[in-house]
Every structure is written in structure tokens, then in C-alpha cells.
N, C-alpha and C. Protein backbone atom coordinates (compact mmCIF):
# COMPACT_ATOMS: atom_id res chain seq x y z
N UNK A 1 0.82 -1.19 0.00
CA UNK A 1 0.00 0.00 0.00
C UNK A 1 0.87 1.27 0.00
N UNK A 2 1.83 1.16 0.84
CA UNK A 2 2.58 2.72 0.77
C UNK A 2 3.57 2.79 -0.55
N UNK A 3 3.74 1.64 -1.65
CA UNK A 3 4.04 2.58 -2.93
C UNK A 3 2.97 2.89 -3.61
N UNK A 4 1.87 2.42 -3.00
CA UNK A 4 0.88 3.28 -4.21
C UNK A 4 0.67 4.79 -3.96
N UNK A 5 0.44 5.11 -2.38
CA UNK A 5 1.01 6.05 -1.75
C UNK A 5 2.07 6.69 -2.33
N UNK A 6 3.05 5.88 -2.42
CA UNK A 6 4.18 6.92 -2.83
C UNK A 6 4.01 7.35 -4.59
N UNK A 7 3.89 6.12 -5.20
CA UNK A 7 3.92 6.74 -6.98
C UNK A 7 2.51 7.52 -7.24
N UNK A 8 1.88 7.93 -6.23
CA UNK A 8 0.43 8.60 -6.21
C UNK A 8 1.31 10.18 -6.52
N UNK A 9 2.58 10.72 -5.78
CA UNK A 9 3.07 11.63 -5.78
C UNK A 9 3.90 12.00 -7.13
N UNK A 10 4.17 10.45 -8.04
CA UNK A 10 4.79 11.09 -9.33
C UNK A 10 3.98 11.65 -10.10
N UNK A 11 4.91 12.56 -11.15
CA UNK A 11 4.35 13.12 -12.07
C UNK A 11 3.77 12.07 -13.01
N UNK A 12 2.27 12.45 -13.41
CA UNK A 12 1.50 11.72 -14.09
C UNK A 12 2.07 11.54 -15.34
N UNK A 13 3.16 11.92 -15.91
CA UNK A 13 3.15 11.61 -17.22
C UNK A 13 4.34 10.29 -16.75
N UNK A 14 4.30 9.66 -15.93
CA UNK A 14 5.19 8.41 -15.11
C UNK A 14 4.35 6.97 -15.10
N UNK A 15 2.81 7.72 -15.74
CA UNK A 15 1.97 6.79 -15.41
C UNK A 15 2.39 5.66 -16.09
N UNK A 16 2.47 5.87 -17.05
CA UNK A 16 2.91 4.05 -18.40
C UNK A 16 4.67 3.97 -17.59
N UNK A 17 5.05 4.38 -17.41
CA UNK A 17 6.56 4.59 -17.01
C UNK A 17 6.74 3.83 -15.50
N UNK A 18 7.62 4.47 -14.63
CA UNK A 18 8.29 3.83 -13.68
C UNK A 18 6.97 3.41 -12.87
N UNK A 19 5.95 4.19 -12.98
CA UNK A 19 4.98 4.04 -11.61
C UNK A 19 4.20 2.61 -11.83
N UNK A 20 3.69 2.29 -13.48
CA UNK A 20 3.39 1.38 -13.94
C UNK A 20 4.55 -0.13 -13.32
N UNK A 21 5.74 0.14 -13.59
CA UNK A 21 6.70 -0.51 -12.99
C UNK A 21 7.19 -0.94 -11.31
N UNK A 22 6.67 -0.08 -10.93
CA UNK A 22 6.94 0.01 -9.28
C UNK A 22 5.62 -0.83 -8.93
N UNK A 23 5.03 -0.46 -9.51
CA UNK A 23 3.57 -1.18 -8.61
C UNK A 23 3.57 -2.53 -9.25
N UNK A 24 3.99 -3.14 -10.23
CA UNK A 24 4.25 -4.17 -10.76
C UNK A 24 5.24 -4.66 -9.71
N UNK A 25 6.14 -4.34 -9.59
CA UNK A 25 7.45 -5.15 -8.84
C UNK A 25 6.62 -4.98 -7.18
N UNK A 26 5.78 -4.38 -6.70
CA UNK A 26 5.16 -4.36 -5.55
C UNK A 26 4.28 -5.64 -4.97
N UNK A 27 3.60 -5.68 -6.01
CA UNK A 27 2.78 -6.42 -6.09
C UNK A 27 3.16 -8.01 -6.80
N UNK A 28 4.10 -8.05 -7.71
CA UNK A 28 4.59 -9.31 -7.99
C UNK A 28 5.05 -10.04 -6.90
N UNK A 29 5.80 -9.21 -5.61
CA UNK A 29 6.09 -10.09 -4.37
C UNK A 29 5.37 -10.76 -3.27
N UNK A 30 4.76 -9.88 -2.96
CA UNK A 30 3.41 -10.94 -2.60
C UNK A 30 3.12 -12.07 -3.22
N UNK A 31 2.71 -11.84 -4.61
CA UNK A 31 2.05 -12.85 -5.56
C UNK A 31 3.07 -13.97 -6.22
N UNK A 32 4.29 -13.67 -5.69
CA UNK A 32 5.06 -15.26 -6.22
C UNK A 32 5.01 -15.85 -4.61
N UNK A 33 4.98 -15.08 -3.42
CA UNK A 33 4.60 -16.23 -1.99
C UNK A 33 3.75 -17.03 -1.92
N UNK A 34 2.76 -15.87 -2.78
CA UNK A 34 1.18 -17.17 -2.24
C UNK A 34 1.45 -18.06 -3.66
N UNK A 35 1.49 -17.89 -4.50
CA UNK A 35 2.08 -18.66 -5.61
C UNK A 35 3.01 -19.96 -5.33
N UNK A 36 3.68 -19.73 -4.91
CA UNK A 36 4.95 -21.17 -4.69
C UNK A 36 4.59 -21.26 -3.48
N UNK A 37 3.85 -21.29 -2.09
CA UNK A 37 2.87 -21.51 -1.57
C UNK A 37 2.34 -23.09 -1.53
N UNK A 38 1.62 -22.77 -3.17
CA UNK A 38 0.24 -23.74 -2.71
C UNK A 38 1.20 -24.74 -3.86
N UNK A 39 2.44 -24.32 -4.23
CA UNK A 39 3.03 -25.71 -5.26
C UNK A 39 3.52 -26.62 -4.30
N UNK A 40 3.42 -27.99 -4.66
CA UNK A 40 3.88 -29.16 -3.89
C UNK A 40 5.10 -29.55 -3.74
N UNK A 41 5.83 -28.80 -4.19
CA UNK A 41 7.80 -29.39 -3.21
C UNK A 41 8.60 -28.23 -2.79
N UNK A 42 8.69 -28.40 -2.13
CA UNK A 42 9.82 -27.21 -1.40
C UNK A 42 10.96 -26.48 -2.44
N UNK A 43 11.43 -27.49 -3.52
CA UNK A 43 12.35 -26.76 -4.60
C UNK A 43 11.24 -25.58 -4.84
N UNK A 44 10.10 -26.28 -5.60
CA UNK A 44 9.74 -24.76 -6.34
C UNK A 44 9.05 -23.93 -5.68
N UNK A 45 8.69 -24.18 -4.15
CA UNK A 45 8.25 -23.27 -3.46
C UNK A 45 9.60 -22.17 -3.02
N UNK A 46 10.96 -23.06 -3.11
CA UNK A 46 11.96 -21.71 -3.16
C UNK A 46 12.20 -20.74 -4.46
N UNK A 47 11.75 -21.85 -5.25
CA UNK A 47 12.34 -20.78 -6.73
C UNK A 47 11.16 -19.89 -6.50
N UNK A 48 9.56 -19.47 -6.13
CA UNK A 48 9.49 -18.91 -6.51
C UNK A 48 9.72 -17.17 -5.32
N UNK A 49 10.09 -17.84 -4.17
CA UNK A 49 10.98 -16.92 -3.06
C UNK A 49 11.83 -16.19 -3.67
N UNK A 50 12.75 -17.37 -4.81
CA UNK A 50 13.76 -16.36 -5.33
C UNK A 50 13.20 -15.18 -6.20
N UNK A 51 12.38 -15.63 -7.27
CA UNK A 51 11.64 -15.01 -7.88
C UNK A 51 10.88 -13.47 -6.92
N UNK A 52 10.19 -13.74 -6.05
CA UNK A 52 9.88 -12.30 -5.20
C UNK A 52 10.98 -11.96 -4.70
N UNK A 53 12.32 -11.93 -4.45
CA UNK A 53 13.64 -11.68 -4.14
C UNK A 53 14.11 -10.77 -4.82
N UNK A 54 13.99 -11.31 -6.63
CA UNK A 54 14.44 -10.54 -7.63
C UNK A 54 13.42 -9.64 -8.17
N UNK A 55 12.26 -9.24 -7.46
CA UNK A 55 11.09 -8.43 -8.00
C UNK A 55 11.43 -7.18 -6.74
N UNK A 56 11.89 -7.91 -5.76
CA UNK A 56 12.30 -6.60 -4.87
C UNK A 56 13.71 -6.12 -5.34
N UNK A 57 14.38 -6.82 -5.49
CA UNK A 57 15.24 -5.83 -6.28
C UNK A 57 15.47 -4.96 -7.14
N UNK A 58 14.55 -5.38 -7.82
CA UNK A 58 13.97 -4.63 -9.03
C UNK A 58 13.47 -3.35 -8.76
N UNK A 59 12.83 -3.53 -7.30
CA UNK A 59 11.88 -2.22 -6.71
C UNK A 59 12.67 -1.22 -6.24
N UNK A 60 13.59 -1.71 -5.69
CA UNK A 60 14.72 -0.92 -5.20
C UNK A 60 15.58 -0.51 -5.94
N UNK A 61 15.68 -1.16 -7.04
CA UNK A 61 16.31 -0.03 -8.20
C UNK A 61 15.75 1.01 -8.54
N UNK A 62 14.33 0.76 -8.83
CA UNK A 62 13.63 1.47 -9.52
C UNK A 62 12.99 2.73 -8.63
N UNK A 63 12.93 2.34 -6.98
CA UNK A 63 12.94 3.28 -6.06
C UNK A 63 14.20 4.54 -5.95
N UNK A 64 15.18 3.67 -6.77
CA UNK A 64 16.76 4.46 -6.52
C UNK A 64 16.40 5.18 -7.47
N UNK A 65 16.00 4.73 -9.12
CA UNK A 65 15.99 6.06 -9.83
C UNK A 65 14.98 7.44 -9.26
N UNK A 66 13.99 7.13 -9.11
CA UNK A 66 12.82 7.85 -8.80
C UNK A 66 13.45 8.79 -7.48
N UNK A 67 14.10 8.50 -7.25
CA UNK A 67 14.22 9.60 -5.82
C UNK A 67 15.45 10.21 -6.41
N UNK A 68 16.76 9.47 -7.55
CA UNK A 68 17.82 10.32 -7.77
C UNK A 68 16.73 11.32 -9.57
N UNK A 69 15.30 11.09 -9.91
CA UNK A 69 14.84 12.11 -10.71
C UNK A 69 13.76 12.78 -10.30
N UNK A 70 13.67 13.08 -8.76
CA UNK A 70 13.06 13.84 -7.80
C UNK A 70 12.13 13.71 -7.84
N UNK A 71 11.29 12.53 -8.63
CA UNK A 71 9.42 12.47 -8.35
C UNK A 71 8.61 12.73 -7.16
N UNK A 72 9.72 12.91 -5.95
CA UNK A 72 8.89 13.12 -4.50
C UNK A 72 10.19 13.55 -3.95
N UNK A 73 9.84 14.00 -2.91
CA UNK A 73 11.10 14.55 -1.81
C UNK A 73 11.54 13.46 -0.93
N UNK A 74 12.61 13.58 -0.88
CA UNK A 74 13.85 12.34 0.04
C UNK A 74 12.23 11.27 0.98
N UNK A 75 11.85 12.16 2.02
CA UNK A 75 11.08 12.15 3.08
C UNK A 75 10.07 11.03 2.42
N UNK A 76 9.34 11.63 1.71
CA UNK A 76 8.16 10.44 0.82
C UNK A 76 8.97 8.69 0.32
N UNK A 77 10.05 8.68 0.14
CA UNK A 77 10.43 7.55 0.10
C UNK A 77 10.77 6.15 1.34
N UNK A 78 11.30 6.74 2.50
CA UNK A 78 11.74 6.74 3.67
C UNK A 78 10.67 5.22 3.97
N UNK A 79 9.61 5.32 4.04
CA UNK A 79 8.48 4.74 4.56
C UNK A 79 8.78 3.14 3.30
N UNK A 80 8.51 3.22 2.50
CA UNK A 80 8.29 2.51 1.12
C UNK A 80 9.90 1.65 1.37
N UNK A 81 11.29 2.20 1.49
CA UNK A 81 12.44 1.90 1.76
C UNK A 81 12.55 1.03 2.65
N UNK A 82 12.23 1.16 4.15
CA UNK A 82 11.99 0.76 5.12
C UNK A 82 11.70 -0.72 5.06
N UNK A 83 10.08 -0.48 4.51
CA UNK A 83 9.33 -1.93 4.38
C UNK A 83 10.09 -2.57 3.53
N UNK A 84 10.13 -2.14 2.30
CA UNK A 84 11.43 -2.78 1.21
C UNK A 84 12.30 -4.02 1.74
N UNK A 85 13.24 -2.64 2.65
CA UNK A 85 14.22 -3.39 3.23
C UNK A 85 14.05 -4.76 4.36
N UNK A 86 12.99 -4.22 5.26
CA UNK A 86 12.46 -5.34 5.50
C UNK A 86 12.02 -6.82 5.51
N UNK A 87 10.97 -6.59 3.92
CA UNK A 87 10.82 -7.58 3.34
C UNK A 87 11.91 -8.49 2.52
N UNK A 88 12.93 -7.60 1.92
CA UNK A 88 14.13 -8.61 1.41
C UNK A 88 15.10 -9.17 2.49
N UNK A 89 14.90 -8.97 3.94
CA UNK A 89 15.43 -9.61 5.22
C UNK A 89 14.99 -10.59 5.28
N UNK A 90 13.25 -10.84 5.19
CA UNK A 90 12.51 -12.11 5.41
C UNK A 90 12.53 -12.88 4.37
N UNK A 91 12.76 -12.45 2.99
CA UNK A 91 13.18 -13.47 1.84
C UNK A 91 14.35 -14.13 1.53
N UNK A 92 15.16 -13.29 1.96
CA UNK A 92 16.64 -13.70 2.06
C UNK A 92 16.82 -14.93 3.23
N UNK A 93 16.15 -14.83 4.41
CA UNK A 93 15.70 -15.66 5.85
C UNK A 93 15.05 -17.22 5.30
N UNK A 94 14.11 -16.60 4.32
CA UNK A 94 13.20 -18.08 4.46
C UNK A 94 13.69 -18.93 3.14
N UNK A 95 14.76 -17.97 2.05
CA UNK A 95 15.26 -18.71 1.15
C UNK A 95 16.07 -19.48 1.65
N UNK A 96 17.10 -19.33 2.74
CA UNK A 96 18.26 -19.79 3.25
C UNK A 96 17.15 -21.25 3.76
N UNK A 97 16.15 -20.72 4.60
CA UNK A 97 15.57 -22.40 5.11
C UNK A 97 14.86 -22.89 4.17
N UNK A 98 14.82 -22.27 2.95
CA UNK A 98 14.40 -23.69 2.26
C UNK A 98 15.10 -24.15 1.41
N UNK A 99 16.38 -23.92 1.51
CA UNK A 99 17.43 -24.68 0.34
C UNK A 99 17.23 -26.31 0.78
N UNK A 100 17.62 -26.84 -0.09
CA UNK A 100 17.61 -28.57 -0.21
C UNK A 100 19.08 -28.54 -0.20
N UNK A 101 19.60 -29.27 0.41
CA UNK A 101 20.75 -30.19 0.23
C UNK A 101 20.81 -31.49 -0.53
N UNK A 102 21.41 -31.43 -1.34
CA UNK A 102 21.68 -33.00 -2.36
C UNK A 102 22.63 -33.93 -1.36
């Protein structure tokens, strides 16, 4: 919810552009958990961890441009960063416990 919040503050002509993109990579992370979730083996319930791993990264790039082409002030990002960072703590956490050993 708080990047919609936040790309609510870009300039509208961002709409097909990064904001279209941010809320994509927002929302793709959630949706590969419950996704690899309800699949039946632990491999591909990690691939698709990795998969929301690399959608937050993505976000955080794309959070990096947007604040170094001033769509909002430092302050408006702060919140969105935070959780970010957060959430790639707990993916990084639950990828590590679900690796398989051969």
C-alpha cells in the first residue's frame, strides 16, 4: 500500500513509465509467496521466493531512480524503503531455510 502512496506523488506523465513498474514489482512479491505456496515441493516453493527476491530488487532499483529524478522529496520515500528493506530480510531468511541439500 505505501508505494501506491508513494507513486500517487509522481508526475502523471510516469503513469505508463516507472509508476506502472513500481507497482508491478510491488505487487509481484506478494504474488510469487502465495504462488509457490500452494506448489507441492519445497524446490519450487523456493524458486518462486527467489523469484519475489528478484522483483524486490527490481523495486529498489527502480525506487533508486525515482528519488535520484526527484518524483517526491527524500522524506516520501523513507516509509516505502523501510518496508522494502524489510521484506528482502525475510526473503533472504526463508530462502536460506528452504534450500535442499543433495
Amino acid at each position: 500500500m505505501e508505494i501506491y502512496k508513494l507513486t500517487d506523488l509522481f508526475p502523471k506523465s510516469e503513469i505508463y513509465g516507472l509508476i506502472s513498474q513500481i507497482r508491478r514489482c510491488a505487487v509481484s512479491i506478494p504474488s510469487n509467496i502465495a504462488e509457490g505456496f500452494t506448489r507441492k515441493h519445497r524446490k519450487e516453493y523456493a524458486q518462486f521466493i527467489s523469484i519475489a527476491f528478484s522483483s524486490g530488487a527490481e523495486l529498489e532499483t527502480q525506487l533508486l531512480l525515482s528519488k535520484e529524478l526527484k518524483f517526491a522529496v527524500e522524506k516520501d520515500f523513507i516509509k516505502s524503503e523501510q518496508l522494502l528493506n524489510e521484506v528482502m530480510k525475510m526473503l533472504n531468511s526463508f530462502s536460506s531455510k528452504l534450500k535442499i541439500n543433495y
